[in-house]
PDB file of N, CA and C in Angstrom:
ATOM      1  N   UNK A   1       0.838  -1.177   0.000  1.00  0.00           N
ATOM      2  CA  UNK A   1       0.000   0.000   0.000  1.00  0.00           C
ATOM      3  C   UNK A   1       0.887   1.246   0.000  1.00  0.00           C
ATOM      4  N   UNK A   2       0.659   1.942  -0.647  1.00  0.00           N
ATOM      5  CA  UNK A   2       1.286   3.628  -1.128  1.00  0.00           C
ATOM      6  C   UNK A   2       0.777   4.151  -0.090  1.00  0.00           C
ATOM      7  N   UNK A   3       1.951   4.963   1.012  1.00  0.00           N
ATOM      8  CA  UNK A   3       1.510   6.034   1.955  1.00  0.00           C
ATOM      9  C   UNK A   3       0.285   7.026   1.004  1.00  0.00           C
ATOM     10  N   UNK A   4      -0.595   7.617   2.282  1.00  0.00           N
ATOM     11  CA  UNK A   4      -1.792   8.775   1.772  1.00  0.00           C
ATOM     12  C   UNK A   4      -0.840  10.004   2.273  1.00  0.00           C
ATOM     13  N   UNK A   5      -0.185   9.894   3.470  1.00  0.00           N
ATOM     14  CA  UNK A   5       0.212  11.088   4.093  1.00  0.00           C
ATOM     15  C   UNK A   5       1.780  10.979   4.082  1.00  0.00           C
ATOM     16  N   UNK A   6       2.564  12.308   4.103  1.00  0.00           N
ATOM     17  CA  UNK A   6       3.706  12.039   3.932  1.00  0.00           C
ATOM     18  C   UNK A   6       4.063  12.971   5.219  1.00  0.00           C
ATOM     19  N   UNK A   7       5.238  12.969   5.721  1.00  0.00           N
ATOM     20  CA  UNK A   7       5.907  14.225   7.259  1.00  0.00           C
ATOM     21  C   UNK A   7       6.117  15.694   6.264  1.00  0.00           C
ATOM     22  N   UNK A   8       6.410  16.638   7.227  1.00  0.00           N
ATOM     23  CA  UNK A   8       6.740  17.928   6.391  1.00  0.00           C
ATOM     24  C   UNK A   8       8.412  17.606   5.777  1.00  0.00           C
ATOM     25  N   UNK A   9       9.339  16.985   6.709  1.00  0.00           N
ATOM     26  CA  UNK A   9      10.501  16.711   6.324  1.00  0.00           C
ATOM     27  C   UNK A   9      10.140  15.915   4.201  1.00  0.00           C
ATOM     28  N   UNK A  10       9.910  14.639   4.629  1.00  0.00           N
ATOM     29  CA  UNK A  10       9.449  13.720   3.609  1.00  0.00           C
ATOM     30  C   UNK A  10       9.250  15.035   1.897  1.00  0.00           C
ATOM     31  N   UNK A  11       8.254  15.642   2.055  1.00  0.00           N
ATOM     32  CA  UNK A  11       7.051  16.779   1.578  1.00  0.00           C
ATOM     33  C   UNK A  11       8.566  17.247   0.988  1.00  0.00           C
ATOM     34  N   UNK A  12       9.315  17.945   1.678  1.00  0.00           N
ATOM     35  CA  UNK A  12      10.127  18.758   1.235  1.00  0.00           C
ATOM     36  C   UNK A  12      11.417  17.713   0.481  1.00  0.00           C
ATOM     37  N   UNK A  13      11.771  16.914   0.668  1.00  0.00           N
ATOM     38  CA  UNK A  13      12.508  16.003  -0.216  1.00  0.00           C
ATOM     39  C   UNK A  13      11.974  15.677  -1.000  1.00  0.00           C
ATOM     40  N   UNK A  14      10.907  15.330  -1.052  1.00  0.00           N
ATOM     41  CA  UNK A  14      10.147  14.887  -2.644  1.00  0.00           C
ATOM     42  C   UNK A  14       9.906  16.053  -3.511  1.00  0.00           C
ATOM     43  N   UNK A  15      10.024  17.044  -2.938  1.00  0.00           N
ATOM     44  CA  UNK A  15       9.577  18.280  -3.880  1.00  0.00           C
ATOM     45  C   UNK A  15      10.976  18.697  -4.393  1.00  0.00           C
ATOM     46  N   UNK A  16      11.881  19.089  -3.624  1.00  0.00           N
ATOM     47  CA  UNK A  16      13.426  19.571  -3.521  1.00  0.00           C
ATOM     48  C   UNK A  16      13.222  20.822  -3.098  1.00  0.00           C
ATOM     49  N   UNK A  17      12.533  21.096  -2.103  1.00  0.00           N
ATOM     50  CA  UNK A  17      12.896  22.971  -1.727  1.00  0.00           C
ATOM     51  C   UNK A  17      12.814  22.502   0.321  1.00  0.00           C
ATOM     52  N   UNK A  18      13.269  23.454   0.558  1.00  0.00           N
ATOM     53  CA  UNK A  18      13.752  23.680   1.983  1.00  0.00           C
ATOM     54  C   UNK A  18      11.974  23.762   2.732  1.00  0.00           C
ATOM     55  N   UNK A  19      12.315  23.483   3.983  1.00  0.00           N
ATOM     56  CA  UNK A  19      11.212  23.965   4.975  1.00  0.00           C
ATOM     57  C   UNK A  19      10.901  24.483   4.765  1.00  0.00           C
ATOM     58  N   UNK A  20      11.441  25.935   5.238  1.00  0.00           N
ATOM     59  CA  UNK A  20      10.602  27.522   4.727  1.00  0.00           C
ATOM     60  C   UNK A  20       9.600  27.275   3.557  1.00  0.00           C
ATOM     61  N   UNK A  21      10.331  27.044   2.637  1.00  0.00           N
ATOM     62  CA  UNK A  21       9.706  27.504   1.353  1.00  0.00           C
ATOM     63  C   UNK A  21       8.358  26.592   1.187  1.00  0.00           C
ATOM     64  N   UNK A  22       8.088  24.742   1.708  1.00  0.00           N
ATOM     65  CA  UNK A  22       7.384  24.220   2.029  1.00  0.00           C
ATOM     66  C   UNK A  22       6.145  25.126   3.107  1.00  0.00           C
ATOM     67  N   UNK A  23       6.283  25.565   4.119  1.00  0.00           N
ATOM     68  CA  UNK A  23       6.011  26.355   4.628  1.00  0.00           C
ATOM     69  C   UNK A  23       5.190  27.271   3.677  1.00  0.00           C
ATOM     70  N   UNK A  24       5.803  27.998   3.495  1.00  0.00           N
ATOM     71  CA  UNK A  24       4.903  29.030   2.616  1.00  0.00           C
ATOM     72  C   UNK A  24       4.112  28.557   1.401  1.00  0.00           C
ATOM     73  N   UNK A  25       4.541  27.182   0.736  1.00  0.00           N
ATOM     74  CA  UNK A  25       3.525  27.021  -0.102  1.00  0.00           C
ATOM     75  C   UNK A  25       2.318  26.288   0.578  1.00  0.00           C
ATOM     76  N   UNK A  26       2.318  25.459   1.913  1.00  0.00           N
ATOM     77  CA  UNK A  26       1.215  25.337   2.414  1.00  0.00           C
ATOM     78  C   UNK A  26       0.621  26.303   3.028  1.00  0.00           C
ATOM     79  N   UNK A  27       1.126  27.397   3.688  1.00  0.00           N
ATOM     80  CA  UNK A  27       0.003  28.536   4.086  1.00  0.00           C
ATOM     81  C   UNK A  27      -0.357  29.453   2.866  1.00  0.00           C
ATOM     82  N   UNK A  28      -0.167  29.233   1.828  1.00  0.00           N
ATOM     83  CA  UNK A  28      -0.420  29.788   0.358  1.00  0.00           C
ATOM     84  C   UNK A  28      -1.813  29.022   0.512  1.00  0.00           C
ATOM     85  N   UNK A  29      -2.067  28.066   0.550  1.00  0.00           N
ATOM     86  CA  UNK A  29      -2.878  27.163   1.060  1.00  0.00           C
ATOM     87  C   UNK A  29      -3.140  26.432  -1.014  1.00  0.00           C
ATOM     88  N   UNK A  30      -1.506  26.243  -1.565  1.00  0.00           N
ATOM     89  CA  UNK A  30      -1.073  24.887  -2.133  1.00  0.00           C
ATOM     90  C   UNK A  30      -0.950  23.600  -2.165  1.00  0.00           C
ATOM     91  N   UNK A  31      -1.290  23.602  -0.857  1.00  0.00           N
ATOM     92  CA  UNK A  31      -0.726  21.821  -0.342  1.00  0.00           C
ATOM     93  C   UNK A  31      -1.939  21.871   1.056  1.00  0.00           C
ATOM     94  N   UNK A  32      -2.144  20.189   0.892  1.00  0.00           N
ATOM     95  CA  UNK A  32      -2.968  20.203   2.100  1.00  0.00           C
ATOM     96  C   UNK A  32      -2.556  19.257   3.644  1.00  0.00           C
ATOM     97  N   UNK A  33      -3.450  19.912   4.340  1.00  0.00           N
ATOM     98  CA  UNK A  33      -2.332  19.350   5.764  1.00  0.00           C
ATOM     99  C   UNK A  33      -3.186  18.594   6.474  1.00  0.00           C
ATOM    100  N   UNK A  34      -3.328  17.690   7.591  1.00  0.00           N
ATOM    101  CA  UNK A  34      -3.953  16.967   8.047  1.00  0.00           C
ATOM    102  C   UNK A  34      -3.341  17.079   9.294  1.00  0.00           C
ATOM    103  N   UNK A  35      -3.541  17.159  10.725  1.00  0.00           N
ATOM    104  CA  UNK A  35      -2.915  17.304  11.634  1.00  0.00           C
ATOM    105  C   UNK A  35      -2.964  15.551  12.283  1.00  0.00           C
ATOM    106  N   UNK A  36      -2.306  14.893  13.070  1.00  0.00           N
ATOM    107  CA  UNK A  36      -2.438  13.444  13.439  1.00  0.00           C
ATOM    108  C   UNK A  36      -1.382  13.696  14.634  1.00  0.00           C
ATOM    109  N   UNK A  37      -2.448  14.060  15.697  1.00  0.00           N
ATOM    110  CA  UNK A  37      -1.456  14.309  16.950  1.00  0.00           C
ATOM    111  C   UNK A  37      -0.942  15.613  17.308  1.00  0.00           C
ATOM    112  N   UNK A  38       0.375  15.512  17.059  1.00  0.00           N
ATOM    113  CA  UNK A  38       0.972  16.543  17.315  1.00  0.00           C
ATOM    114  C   UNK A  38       1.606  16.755  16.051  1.00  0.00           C
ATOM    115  N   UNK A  39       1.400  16.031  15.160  1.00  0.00           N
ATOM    116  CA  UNK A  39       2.509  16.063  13.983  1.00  0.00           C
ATOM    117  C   UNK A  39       1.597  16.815  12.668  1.00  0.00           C
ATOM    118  N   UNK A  40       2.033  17.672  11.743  1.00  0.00           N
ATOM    119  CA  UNK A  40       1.094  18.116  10.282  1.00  0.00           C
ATOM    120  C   UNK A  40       1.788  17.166   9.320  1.00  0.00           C
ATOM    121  N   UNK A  41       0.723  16.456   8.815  1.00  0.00           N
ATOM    122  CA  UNK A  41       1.181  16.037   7.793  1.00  0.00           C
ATOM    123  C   UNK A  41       0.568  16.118   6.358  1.00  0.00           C
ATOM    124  N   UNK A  42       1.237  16.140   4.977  1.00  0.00           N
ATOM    125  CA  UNK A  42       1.253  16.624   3.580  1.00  0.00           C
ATOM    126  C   UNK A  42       0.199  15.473   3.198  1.00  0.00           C
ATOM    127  N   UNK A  43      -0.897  15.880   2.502  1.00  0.00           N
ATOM    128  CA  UNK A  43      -2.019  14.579   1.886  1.00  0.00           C
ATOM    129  C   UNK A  43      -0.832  14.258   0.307  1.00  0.00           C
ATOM    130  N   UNK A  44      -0.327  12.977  -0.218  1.00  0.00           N
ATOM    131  CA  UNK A  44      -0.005  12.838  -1.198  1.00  0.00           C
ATOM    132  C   UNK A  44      -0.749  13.639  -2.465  1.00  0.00           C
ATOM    133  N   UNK A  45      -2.140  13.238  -2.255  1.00  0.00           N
ATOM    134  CA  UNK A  45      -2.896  13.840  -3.646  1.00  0.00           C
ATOM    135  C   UNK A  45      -2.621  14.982  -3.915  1.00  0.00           C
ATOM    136  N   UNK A  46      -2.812  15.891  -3.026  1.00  0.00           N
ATOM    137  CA  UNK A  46      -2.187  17.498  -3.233  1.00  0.00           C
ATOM    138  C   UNK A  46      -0.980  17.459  -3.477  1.00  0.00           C
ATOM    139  N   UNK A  47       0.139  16.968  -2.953  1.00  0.00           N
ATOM    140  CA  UNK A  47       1.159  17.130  -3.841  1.00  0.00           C
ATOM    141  C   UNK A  47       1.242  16.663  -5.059  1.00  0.00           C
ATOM    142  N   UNK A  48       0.724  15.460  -5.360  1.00  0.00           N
ATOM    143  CA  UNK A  48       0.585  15.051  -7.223  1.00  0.00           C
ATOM    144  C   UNK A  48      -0.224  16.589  -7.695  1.00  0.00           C
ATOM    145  N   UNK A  49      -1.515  16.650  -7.050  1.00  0.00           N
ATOM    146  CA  UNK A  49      -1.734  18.192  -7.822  1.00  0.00           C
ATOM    147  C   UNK A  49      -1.110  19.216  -8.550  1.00  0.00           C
ATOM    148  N   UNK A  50      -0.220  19.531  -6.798  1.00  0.00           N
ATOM    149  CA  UNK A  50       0.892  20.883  -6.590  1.00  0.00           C
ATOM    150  C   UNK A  50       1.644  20.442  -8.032  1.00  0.00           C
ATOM    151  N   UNK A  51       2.204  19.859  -7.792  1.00  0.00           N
ATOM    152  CA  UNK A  51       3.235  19.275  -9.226  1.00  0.00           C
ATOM    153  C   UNK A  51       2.582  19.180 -10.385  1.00  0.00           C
ATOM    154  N   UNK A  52       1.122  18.566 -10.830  1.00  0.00           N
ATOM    155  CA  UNK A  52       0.549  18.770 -12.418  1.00  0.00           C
ATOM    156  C   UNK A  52       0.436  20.350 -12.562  1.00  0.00           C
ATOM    157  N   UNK A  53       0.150  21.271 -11.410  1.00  0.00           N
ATOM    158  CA  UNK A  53      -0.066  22.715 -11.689  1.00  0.00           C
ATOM    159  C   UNK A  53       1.261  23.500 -12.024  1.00  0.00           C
ATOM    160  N   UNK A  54       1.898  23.163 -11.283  1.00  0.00           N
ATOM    161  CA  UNK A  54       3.411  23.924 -11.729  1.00  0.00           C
ATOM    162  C   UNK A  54       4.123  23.334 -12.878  1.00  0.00           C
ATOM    163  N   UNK A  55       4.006  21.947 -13.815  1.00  0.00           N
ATOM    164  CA  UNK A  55       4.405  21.681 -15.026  1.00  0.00           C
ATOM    165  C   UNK A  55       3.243  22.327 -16.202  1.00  0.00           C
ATOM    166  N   UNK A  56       2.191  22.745 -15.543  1.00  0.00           N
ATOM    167  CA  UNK A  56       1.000  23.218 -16.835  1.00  0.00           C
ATOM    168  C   UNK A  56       1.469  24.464 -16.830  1.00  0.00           C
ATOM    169  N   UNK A  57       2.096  25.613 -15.528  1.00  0.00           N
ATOM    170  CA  UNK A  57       2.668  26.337 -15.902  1.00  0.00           C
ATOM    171  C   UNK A  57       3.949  27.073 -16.672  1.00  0.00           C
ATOM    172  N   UNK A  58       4.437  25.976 -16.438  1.00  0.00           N
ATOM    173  CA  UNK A  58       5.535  26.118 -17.104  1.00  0.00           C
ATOM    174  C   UNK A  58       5.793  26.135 -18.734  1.00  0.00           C
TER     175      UNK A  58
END
């Protein structure tokens, strides 16, 4: 089974940009978050999104 949720660390290696910048594209409110505890974590689908939107821009 394919993780649904990924860590913010994870989020930012699969993408290639730093915290911060992760950061700001989820309070852009780009990416979606799920809280589980104490921890936020990245829904996969939104990032496949995040990524078809930024190659259509390009």
């Amino acid at each position: 089974m394919e993780p649904k949720l990924l860590s913010i660390a994870d989020t930012a290696k699969v993408l290639g940009v730093g915290r911060s910048k992760l950061y700001a594209v989820i309070n852009d409110g780009d990416l979606d978050t799920v809280t589980v505890g104490r921890r936020r974590l990245v829904t996969v689908a939104s990032i496949e999104r995040f990524v078809e939107r930024l190659q259509a821009a390009a």
